[in-house]
Protein backbone atom coordinates (compact mmCIF):
# COMPACT_ATOMS: atom_id res chain seq x y z
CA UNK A 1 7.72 44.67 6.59
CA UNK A 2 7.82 41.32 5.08
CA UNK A 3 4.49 39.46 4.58
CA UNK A 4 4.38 36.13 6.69
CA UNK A 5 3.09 34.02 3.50
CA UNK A 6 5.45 35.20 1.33
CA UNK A 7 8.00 32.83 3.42
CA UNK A 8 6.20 29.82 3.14
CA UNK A 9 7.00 26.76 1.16
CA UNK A 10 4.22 25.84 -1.45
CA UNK A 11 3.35 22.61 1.25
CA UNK A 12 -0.10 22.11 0.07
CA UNK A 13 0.92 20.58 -3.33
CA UNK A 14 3.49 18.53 -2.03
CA UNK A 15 1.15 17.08 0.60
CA UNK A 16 -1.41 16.66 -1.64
CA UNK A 17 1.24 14.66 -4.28
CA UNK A 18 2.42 12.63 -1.43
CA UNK A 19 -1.51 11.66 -0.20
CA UNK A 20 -3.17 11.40 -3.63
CA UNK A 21 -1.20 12.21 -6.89
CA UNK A 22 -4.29 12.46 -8.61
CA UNK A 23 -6.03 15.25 -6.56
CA UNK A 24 -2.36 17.12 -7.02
CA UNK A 25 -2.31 16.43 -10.68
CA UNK A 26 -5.66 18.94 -10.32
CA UNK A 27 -3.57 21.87 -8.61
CA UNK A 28 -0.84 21.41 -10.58
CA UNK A 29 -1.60 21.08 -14.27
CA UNK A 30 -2.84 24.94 -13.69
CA UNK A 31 1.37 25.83 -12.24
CA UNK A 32 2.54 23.50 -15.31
CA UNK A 33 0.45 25.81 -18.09
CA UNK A 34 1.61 29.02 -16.41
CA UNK A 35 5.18 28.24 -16.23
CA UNK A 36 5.26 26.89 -19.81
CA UNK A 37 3.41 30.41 -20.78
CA UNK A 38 6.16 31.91 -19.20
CA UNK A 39 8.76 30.41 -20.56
CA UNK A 40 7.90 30.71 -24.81
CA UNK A 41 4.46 31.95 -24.95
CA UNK A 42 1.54 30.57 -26.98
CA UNK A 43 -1.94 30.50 -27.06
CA UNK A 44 -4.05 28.87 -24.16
CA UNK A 45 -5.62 26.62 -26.51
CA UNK A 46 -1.90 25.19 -27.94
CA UNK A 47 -1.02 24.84 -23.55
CA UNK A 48 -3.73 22.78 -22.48
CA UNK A 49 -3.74 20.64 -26.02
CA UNK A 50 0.21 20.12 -25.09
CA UNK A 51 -0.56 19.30 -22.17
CA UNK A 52 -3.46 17.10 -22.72
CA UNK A 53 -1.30 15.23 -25.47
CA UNK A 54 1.60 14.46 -22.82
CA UNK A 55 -0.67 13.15 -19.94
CA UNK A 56 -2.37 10.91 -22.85
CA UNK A 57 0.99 9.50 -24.33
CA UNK A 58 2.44 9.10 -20.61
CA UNK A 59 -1.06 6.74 -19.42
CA UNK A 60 -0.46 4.86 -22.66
CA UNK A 61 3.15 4.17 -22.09
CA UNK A 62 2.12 3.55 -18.13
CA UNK A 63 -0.25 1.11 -18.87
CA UNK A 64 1.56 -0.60 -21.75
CA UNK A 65 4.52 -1.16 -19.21
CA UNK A 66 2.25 -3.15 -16.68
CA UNK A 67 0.65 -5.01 -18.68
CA UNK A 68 4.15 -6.35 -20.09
CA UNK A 69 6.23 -6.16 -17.25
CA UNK A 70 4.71 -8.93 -15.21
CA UNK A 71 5.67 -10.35 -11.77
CA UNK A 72 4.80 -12.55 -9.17
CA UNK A 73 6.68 -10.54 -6.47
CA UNK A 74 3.17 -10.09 -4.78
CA UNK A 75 1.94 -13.44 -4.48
CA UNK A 76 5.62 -14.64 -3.15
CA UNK A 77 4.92 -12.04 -0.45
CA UNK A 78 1.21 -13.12 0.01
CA UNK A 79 2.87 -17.07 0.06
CA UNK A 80 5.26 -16.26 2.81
CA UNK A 81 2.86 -14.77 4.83
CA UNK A 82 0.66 -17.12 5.02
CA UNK A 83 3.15 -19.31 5.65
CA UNK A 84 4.25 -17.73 8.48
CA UNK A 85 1.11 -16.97 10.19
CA UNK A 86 0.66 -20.40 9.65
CA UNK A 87 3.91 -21.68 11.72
CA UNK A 88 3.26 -18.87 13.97
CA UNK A 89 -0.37 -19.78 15.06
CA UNK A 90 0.68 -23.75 14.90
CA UNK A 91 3.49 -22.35 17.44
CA UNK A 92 0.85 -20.74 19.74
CA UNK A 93 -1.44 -23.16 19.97
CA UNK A 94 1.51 -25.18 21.14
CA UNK A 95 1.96 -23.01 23.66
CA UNK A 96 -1.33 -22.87 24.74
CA UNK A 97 -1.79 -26.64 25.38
CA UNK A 98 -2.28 -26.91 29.30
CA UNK A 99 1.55 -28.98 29.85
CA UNK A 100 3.11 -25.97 27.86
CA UNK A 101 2.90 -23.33 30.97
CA UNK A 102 2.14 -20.06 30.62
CA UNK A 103 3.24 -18.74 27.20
CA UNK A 104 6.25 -16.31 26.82
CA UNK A 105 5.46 -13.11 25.60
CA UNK A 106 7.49 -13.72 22.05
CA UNK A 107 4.79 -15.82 21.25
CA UNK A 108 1.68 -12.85 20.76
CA UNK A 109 4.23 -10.78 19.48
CA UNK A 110 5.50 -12.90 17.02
CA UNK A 111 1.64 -14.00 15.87
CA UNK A 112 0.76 -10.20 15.59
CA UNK A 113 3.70 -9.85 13.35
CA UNK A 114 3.17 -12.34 10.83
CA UNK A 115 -1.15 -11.70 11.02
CA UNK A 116 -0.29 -8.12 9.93
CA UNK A 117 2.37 -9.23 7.07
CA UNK A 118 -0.45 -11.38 5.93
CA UNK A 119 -3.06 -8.53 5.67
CA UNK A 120 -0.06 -6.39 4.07
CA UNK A 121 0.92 -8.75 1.59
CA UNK A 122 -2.67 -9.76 0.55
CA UNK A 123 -3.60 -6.17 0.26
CA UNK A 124 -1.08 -5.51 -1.87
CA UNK A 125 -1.72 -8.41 -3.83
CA UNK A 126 -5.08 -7.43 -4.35
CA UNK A 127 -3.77 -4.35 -6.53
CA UNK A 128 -1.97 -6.30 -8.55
CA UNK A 129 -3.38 -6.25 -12.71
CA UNK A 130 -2.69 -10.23 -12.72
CA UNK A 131 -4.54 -12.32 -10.64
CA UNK A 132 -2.11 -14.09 -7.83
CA UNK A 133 -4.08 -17.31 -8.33
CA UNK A 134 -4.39 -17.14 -4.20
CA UNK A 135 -7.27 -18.50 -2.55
CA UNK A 136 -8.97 -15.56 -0.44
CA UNK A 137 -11.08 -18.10 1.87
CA UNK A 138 -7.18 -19.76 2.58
CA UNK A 139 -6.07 -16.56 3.89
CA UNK A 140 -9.25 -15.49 5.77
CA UNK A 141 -9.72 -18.40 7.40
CA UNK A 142 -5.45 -18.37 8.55
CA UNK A 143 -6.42 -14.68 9.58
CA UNK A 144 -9.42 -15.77 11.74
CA UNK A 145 -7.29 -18.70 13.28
CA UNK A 146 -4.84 -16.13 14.50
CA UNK A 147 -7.60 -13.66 15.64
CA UNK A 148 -9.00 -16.06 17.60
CA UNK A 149 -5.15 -17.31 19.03
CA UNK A 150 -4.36 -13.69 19.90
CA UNK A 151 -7.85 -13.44 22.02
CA UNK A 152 -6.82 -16.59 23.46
CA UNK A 153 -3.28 -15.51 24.94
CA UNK A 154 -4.94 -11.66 25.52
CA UNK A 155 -7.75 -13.86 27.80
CA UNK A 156 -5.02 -15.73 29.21
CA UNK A 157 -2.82 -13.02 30.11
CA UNK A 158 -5.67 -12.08 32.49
């Protein structure tokens, strides 16, 4: 009779890695010493200082990279966005003056679209090791405006 675990997949590290590569780095340095004791082996004490040698030389390389390799692909993005919920709440209120008629539904949509790109894009931004040189109190205040638009058609809806 064949044991039920035995059949499973090894999911916890790979859900782990997926969710938070740091917790997995935890659970799997442990597989990484065993397997390299398995495959020539030394003494404990050479396996971890190995090992501890290559995570060292691979943050140094990792951070050397972004600090050098700079790009302004995150404030473009940021840029856009605002931009767009920009044109898209200028469009709403349009369509909420009184001689517009009842807005189509395109319009909520389309604000809800470009509100969440916004929040996307400056949230990304904000991860960024260069500063975007974006103005946060620009972007809250275009994210309010559009809050307040979307209660506006929601109220009017009803």
């Amino acid at each position: 009779m064949s044991d039920a675990r035995s059949d499973e997949k090894p999911f916890f590290l790979e859900y782990v890695a997926a969710r938070n590569y740091a917790l997995a780095v935890v659970f799997l340095t442990p597989i990484a010493l065993l397997l390299s004791d398995l495959s020539a082996p030394a003494p404990p004490g050479w396996l971890v200082l190995d090992r501890a040698l290559g995570s060292v030389v691979g943050i140094v390389v990792g951070l050397l990279c972004a600090l050098l390799i700079v790009h302004d692909r995150a404030a473009t993005r940021v840029d856009r966005a605002l931009a767009a919920c920009t044109e898209a709440a200028d469009r709403t209120e349009q369509s909420l003056a009184p001689s517009a008629g009842p807005p189509p539904p395109a319009v909520q949509v389309h604000l809800a679209t470009a509100v969440v790109e916004l929040r996307e894009a400056d949230d990304t931004a904000a991860g960024e090791l260069w500063l975007a040189g974006i103005d946060p109190t620009e972007l809250a205040a275009a994210e309010e405006r559009a809050y307040l638009l979307l209660d506006r058609l929601h109220r009017h809806g009803h």
